[in-house]
Protein backbone atom coordinates (compact mmCIF):
# COMPACT_ATOMS: atom_id res chain seq x y z
CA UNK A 1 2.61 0.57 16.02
CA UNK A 2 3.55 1.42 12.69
CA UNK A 3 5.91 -0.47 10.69
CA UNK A 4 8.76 1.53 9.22
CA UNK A 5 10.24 0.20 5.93
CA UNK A 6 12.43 1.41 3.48
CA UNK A 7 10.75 0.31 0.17
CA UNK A 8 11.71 2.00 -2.80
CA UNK A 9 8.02 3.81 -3.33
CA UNK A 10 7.91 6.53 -5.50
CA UNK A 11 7.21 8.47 -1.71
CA UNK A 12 9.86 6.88 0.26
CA UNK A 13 12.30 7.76 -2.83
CA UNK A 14 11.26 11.72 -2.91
CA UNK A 15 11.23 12.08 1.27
CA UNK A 16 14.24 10.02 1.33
CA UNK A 17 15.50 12.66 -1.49
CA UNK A 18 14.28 15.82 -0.16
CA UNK A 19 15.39 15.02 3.62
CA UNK A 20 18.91 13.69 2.20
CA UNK A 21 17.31 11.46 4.60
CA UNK A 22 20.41 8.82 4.11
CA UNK A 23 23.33 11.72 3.43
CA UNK A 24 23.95 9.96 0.62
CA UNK A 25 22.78 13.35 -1.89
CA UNK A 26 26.37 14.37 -2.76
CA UNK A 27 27.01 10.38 -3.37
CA UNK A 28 24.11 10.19 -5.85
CA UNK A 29 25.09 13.91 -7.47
CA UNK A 30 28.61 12.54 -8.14
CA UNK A 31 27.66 9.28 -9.97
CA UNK A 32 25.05 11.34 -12.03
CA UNK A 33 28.32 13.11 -12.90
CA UNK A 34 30.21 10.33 -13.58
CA UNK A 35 27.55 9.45 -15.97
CA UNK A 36 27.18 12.54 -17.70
CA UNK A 37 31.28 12.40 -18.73
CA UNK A 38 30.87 8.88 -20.09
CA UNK A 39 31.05 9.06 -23.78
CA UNK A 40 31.88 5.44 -24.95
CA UNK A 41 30.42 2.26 -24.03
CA UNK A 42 30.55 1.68 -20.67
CA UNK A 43 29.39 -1.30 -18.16
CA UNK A 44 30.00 -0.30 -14.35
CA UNK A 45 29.51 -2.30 -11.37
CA UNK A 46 28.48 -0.70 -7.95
CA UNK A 47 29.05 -2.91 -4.94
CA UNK A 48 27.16 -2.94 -2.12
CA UNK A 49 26.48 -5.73 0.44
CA UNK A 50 22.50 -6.80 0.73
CA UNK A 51 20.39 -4.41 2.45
CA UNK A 52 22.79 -1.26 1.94
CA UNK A 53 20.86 0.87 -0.22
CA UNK A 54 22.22 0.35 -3.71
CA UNK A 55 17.91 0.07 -5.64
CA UNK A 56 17.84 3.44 -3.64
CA UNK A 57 20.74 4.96 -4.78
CA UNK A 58 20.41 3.81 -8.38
CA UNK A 59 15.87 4.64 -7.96
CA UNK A 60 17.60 8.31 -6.88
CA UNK A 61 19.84 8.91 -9.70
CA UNK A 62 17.06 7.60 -12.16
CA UNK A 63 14.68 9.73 -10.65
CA UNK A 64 17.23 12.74 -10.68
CA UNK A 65 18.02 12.02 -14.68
CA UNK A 66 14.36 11.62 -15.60
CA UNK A 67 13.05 14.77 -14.13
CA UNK A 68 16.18 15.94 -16.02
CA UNK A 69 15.39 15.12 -19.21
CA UNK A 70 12.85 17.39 -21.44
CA UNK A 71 11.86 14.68 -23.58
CA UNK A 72 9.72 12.75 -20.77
CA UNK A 73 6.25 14.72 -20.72
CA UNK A 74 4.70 13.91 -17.27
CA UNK A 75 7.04 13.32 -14.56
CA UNK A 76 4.81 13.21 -10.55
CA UNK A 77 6.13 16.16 -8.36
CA UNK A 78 8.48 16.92 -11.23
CA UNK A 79 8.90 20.23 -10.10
CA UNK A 80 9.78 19.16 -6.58
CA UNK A 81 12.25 16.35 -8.00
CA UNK A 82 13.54 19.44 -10.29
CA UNK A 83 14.47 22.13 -7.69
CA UNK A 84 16.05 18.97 -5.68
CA UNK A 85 18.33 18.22 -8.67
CA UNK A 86 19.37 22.20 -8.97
CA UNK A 87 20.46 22.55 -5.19
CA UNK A 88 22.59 19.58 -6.15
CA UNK A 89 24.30 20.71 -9.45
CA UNK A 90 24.73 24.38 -8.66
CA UNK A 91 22.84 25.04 -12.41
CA UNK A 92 25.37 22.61 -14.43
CA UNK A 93 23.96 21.52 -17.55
CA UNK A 94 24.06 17.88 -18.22
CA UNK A 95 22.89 15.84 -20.88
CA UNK A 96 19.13 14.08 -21.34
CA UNK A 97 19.79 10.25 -20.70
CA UNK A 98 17.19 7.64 -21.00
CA UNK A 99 16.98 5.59 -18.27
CA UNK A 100 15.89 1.98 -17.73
CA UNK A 101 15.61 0.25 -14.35
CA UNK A 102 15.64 -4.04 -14.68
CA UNK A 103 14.97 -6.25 -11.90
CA UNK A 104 16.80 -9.25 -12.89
CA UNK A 105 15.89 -11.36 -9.90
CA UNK A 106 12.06 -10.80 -11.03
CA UNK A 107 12.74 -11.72 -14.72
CA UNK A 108 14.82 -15.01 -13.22
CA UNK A 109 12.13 -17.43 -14.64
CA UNK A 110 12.65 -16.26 -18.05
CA UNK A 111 14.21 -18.79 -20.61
CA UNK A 112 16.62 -15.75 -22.10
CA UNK A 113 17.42 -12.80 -20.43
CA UNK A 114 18.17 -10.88 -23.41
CA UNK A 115 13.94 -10.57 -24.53
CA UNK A 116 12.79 -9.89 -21.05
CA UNK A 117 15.46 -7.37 -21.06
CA UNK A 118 14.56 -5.52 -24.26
CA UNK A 119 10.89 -5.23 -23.35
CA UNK A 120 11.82 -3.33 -20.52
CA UNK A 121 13.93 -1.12 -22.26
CA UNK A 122 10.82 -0.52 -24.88
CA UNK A 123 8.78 0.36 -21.87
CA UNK A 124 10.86 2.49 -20.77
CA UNK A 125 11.83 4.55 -23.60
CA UNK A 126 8.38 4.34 -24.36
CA UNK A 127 7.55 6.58 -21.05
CA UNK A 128 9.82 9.29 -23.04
CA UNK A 129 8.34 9.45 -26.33
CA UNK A 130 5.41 6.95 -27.51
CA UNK A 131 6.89 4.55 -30.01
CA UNK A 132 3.95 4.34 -32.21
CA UNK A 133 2.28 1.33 -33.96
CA UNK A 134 4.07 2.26 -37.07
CA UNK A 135 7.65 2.38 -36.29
CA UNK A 136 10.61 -0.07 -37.15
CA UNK A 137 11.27 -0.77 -33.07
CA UNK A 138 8.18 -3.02 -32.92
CA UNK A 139 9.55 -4.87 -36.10
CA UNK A 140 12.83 -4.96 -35.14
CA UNK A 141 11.94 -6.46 -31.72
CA UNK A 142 9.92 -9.36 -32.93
CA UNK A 143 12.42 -10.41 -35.31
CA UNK A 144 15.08 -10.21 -32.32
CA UNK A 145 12.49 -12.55 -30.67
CA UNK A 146 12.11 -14.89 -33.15
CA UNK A 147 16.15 -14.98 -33.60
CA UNK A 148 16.65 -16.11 -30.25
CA UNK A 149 13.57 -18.31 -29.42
CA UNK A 150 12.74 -19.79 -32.38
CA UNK A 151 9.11 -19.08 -31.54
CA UNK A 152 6.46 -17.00 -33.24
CA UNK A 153 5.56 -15.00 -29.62
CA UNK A 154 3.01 -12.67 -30.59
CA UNK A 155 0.61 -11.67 -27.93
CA UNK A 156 2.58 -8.89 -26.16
CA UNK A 157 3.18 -7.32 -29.32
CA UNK A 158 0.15 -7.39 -30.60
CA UNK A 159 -0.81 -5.48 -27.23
CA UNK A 160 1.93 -2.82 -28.05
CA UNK A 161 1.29 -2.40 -32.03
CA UNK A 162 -2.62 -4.61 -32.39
CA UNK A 163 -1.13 -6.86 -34.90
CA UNK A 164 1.15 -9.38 -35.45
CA UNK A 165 4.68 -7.95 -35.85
CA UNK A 166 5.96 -11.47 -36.24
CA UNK A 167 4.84 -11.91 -39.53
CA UNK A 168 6.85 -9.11 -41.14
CA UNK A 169 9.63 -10.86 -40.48
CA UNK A 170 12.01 -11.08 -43.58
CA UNK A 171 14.95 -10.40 -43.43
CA UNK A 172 17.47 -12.37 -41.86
CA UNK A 173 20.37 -10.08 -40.28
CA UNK A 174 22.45 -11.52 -37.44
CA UNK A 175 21.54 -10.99 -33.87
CA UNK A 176 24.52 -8.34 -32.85
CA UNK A 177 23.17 -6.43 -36.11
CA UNK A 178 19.68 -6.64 -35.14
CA UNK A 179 20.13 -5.57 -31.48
CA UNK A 180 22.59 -2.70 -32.90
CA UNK A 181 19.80 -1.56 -34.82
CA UNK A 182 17.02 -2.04 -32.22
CA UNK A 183 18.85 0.62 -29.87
CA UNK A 184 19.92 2.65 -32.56
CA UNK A 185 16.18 3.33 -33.13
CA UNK A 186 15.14 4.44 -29.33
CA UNK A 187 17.67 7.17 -28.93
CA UNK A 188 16.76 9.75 -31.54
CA UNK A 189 13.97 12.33 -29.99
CA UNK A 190 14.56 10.62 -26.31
CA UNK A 191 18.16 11.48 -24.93
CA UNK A 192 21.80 11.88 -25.93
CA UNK A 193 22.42 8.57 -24.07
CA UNK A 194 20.52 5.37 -22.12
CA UNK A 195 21.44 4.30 -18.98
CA UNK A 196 20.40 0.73 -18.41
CA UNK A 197 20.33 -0.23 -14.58
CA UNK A 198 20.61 -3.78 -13.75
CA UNK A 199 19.63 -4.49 -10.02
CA UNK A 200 19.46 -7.90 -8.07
CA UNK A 201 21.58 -9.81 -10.09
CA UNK A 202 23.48 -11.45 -7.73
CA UNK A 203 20.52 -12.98 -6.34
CA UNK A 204 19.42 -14.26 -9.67
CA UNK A 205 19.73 -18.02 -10.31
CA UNK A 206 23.28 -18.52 -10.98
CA UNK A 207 22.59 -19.89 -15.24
CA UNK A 208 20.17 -16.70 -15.45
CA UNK A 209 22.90 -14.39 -14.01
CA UNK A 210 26.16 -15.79 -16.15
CA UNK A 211 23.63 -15.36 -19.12
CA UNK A 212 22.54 -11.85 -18.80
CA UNK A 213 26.60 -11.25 -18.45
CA UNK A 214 27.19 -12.68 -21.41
CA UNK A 215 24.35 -11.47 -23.48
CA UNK A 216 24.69 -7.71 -21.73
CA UNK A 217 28.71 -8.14 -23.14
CA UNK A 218 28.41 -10.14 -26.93
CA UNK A 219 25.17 -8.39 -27.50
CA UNK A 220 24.89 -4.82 -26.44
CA UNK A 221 27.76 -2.65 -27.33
CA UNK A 222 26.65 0.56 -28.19
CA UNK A 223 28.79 3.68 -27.71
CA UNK A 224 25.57 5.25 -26.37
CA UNK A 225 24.72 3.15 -24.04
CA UNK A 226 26.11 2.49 -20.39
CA UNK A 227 25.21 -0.34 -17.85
CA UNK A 228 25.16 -0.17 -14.14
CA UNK A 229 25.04 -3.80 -11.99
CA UNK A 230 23.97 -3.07 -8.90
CA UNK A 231 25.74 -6.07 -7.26
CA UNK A 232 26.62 -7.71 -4.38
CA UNK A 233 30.11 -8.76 -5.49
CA UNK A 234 30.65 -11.03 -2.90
CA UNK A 235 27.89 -13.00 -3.52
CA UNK A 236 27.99 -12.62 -7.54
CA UNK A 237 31.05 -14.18 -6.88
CA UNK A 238 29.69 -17.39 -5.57
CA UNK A 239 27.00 -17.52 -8.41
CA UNK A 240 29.60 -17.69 -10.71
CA UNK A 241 31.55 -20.53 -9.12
CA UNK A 242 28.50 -22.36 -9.24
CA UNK A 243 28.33 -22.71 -12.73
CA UNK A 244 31.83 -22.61 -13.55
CA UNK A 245 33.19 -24.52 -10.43
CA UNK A 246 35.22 -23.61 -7.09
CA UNK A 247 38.31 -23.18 -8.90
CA UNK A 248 37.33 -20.98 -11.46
CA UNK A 249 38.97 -17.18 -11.26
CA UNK A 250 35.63 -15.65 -10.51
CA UNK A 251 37.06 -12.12 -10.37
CA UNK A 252 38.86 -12.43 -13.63
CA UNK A 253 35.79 -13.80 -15.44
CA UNK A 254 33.85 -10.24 -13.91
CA UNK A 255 36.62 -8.14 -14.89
CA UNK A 256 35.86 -9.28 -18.45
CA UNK A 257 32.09 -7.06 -18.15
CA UNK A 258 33.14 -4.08 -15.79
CA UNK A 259 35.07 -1.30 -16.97
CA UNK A 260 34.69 0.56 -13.59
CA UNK A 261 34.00 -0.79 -9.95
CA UNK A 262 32.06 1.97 -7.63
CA UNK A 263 31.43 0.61 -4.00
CA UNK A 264 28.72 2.26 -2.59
CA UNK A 265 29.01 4.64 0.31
CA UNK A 266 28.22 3.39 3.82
CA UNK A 267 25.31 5.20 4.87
CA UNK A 268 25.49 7.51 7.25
CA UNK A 269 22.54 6.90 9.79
CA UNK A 270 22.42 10.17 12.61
CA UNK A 271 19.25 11.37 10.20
CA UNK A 272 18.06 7.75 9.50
CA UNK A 273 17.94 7.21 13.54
CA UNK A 274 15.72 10.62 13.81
CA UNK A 275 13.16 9.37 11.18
CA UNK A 276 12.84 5.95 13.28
CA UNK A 277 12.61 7.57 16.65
CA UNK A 278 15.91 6.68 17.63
CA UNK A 279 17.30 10.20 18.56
CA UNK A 280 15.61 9.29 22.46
CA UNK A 281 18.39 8.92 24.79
CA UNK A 282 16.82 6.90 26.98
CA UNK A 283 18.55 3.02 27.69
CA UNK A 284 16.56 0.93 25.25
CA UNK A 285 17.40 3.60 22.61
CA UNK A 286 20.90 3.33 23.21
CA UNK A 287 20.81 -0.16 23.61
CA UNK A 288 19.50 -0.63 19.74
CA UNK A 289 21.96 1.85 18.57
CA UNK A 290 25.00 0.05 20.51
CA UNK A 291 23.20 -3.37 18.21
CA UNK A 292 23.51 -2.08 15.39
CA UNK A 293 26.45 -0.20 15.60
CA UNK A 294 28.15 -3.22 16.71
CA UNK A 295 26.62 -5.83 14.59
CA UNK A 296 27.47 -3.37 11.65
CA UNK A 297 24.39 -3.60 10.09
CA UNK A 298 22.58 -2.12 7.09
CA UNK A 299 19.86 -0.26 6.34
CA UNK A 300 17.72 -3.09 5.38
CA UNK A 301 18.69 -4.78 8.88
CA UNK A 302 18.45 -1.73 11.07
CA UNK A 303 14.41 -1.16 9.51
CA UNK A 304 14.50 -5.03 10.16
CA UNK A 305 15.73 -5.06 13.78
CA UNK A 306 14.37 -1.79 14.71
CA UNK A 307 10.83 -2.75 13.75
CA UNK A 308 10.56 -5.82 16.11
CA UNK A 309 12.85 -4.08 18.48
CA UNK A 310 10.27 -1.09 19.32
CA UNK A 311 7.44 -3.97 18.59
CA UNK A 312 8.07 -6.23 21.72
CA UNK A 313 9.92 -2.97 23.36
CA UNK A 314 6.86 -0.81 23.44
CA UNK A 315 5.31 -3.34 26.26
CA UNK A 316 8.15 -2.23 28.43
CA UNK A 317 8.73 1.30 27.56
CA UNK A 318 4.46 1.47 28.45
CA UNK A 319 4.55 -0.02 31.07
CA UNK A 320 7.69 0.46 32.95
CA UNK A 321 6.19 2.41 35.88
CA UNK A 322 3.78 0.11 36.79
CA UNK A 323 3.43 -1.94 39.77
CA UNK A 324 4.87 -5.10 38.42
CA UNK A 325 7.69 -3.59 37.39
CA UNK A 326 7.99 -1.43 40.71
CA UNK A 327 8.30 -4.31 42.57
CA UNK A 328 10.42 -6.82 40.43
CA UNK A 329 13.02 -4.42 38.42
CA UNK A 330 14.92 -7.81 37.70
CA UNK A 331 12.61 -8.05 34.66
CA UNK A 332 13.24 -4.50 33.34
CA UNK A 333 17.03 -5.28 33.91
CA UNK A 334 16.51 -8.79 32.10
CA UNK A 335 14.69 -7.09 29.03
CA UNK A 336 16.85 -4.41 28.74
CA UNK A 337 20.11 -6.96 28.50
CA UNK A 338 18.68 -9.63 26.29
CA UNK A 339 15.89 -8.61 24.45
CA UNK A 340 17.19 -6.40 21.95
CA UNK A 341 20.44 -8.32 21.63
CA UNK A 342 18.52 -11.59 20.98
CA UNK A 343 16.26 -10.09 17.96
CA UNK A 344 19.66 -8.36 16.80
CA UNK A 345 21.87 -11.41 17.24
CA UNK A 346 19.17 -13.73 15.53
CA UNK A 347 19.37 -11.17 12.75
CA UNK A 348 23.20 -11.09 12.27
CA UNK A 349 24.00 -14.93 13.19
CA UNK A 350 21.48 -16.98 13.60
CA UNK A 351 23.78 -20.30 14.96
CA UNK A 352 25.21 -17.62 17.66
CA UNK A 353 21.22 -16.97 18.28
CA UNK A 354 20.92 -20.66 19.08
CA UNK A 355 23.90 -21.23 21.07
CA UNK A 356 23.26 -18.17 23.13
CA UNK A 357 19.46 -19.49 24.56
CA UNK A 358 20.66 -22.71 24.64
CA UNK A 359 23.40 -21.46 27.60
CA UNK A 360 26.33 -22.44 25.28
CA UNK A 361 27.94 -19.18 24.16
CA UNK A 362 27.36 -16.11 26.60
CA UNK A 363 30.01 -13.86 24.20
CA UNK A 364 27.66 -11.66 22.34
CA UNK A 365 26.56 -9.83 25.98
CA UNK A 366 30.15 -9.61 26.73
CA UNK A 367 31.13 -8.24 23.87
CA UNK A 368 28.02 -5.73 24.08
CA UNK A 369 28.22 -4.90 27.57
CA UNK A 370 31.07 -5.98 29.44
CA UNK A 371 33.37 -2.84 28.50
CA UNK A 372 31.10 -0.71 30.73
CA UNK A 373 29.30 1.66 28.43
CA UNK A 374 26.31 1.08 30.15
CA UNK A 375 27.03 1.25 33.90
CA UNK A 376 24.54 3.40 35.26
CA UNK A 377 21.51 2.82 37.48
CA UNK A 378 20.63 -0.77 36.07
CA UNK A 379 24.05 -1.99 36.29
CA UNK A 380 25.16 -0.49 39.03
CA UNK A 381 22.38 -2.06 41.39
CA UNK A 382 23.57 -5.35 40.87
CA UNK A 383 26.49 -5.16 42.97
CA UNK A 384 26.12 -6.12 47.16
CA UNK A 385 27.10 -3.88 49.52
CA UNK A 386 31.06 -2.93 49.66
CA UNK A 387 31.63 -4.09 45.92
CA UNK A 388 32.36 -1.54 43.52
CA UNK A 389 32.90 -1.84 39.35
CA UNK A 390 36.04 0.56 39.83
CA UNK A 391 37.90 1.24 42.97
CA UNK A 392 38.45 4.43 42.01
CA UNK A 393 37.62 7.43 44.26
CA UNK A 394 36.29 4.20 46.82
CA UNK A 395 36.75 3.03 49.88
CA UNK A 396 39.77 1.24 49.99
CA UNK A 397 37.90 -2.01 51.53
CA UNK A 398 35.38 -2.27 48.96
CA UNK A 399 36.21 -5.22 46.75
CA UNK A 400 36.29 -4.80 42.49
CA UNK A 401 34.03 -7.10 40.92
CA UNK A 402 34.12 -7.38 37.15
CA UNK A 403 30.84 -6.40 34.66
CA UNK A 404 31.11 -9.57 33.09
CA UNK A 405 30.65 -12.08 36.29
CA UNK A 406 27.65 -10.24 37.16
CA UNK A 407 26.44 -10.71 34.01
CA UNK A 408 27.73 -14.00 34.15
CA UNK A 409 25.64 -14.95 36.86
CA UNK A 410 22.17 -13.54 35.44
CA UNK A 411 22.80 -15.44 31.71
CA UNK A 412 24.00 -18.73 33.61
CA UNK A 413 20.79 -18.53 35.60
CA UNK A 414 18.58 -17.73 33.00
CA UNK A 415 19.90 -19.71 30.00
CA UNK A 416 22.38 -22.31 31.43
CA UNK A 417 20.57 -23.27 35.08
CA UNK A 418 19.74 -27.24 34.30
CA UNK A 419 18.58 -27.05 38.13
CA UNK A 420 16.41 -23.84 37.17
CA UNK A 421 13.13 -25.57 38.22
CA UNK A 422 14.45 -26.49 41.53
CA UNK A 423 16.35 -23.24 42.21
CA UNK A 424 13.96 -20.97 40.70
CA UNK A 425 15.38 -17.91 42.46
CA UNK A 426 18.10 -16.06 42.57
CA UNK A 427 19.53 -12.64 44.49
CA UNK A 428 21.86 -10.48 42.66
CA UNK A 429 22.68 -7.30 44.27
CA UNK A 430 19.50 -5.65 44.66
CA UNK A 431 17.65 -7.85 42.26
CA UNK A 432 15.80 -10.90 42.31
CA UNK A 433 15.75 -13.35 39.36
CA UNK A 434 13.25 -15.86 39.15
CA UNK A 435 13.07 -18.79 36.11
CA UNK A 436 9.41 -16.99 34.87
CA UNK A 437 12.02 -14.11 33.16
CA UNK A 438 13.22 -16.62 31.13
CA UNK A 439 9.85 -17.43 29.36
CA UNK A 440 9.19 -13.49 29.33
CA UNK A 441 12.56 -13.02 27.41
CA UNK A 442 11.44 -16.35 25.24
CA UNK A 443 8.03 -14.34 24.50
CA UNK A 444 9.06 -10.76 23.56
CA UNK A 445 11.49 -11.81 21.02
CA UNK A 446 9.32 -13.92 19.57
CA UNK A 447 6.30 -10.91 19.44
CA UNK A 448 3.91 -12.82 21.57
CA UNK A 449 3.75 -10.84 24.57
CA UNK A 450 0.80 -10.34 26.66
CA UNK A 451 1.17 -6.85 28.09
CA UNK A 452 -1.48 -7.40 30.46
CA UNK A 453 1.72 -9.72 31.89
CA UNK A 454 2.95 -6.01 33.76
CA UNK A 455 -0.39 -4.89 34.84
């Protein structure tokens, strides 16, 4: 089968954009907005817990800007990018920004943030407007180098200009000067503004991440310039009490760099389901939606659990007519239950995981299908004769057995039997459990099933 990711490729970003594939189009349109009003310095964080989107959303709005400013010559599929941006602004004008995207969590190894950081805002701006081997940004960037390592570092630069820019260095201005001046330089002929997104940093090592604060807030103030962290705040949180201990006011000490907080939009997934096939409303399809609907999880985690979901699912769905199954529908019954829930549950908790297949902890089916949702043919045929889920319209004899002792009896069979070896059977209603299921369920979730098992 073929995986289905959400990496942020240059395709994925346009479909994504074209199919407002994650409704999240009006979102995106409003924070380009947002930017366009900003006329001061400005540092924003937008919080988003892992996996939600937020290198999407700020990819989108970069992608959106750059096919939106004249400056940049070749743009791919600007045109395409273009008439997407229009149908969003209804023809409002906004200014030409610069953007630069850094991955601070790649750059992590680097002794100071602040050069890795620069370079990628020359490469950036360079994709607007070549800088030329004879300009003052090349100068002005090796003698920011040399200010803050001390080192004569040469071999990039003499890539970007084919000679030593080190050695021109004479004069001996302090670094806020020096950085003043090094933006100063990229905006003229490129953009009214620069945007300068910072993704990942939460994930950075916690020295690297307080650093790139600090330098980001002593270093960079520019009236032109605004910065967007795309953060897990949460988490940044923690990184911060790592270096500055448990006690410390983490959200005070972030306060000090963010002049606006944005959270990030839940996504909103009816479209997302369609691309990955689950629109089907058959039971294993609703069975993944109930997971992650449940386990509230994210878009990262819903590619995650939906990829080994339909991976170990497609041996069922293939083969569910034949004989095997025809004759023993226990095993459709025990896939259906604890399959999905297993890959989703090792995905969302993985102690719970553990306790769960060790027969300790038989919540997490409860809580997924002990309120009834999914009483229908499966369910109902593991009730004897005269017992009924709801008395309801019955006969008044028939006795009312709750959901969650049936599925009581198939978990304690299959996960907490110690005399399973011995007692290797067991009738249910209609169905017929036997200790083999267990290994089956053991199997699938691990992705090592052999589908010649149903044939």
């Amino acid at each position: 089968m073929r995986k289905i990711d959400l990496l942020p490729t240059e395709e994925n970003l346009l479909t994504t954009l074209q199919e407002d594939l994650l409704e999240r189009n009006k979102d995106i349109w409003y924070f380009i907005e947002l930017l366009d009003n900003i006329e001061d310095s400005c540092s924003i964080a937008l919080d988003g817990r892992w996996g939600s989107g937020k290198t999407f959303f700020c990819k989108h709005a970069k992608l959106l800007l750059d096919a939106n400013n004249n400056f940049i010559d070749a743009i791919e599929n600007r045109d395409t990018i273009k008439e997407i941006f229009r149908s969003m602004s209804n023809g409002i004008n906004l200014k030409s920004q610069v953007t630069v995207y850094y991955d601070a969590w790649v750059n992590d190894n680097d002794l100071d943030p602040i050069l890795s950081l620069m370079y990628t805002i020359v490469k950036d701006a360079d994709e607007v407007k070549r800088i030329g081997k004879s300009t003052d940004i090349l100068r002005i960037l090796g003698e920011i180098t040399q200010l803050f390592t001390g080192k004569n570092i040469n071999g990039l630069y003499r890539i970007l200009q084919g000679e030593d820019i080190l050695q021109k260095i004479r004069e001996q201005k302090g670094e806020q000067d020096r950085i003043a001046e090094f933006l100063n330089s990229l905006l003229p002929e490129r953009g009214d503004r620069m945007i300068v997104i910072i993704d990942e940093l939460d994930r950075c090592k916690p020295l690297f991440a307080v650093q790139l604060l600090e330098r980001i807030k002593h270093y960079f103030c520019n009236d032109k310039i605004t910065f967007i962290f795309a953060t897990n705040l949460l988490e940044l949180r923690h990184t911060i009490k790592r270096i500055y201990g448990e006690e410390f006011n983490a959200d005070l000490y972030l306060d000090r760099f963010f002049d606006f907080r944005i959270t990030l939009p839940k996504v909103k997934v009816n479209k997302f389901y369609n691309k990955l096939g689950l629109d089907r409303w058959d039971v294993f399809e609703y069975i993944c939606q109930r997971i992650i609907r449940d386990y509230d999880f994210e878009l990262r985690e819903i590619s995650k659990f939906y990829n080994q979901a339909k991976l170990v699912g497609y041996s069922m769905l293939e083969n569910s007519r034949s004989r095997r199954f025809m004759e023993n529908e226990s095993i459709e019954l025990s896939i259906l239950l604890f399959v999905p829930m297993l890959i989703g549950l090792r995905i969302k908790n993985i102690v719970e995981f553990n306790e769960f297949r060790n027969g300790k902890n038989m919540t997490p089916l409860i809580d997924l299908f002990g309120d009834g949702e999914l009483i229908n043919y499966y369910l109902l045929k593991l009730l004897n004769k005269n017992e009924v889920f709801d008395k309801e319209g019955k006969n008044e004899e028939a006795k009312i057995i709750k959901i969650e002792d049936k599925l009581k009896e198939i978990y304690t069979f299959l996960f907490a039997n110690k005399d399973a070896e011995i007692n290797n059977k067991k009738r249910i209603g209609d169905y017929i459990f036997d200790i083999s299921t267990r290994d089956l369920i053991e199997h699938m979730i691990n992705g090592l099933t052999d589908k010649n098992y149903y044939e």
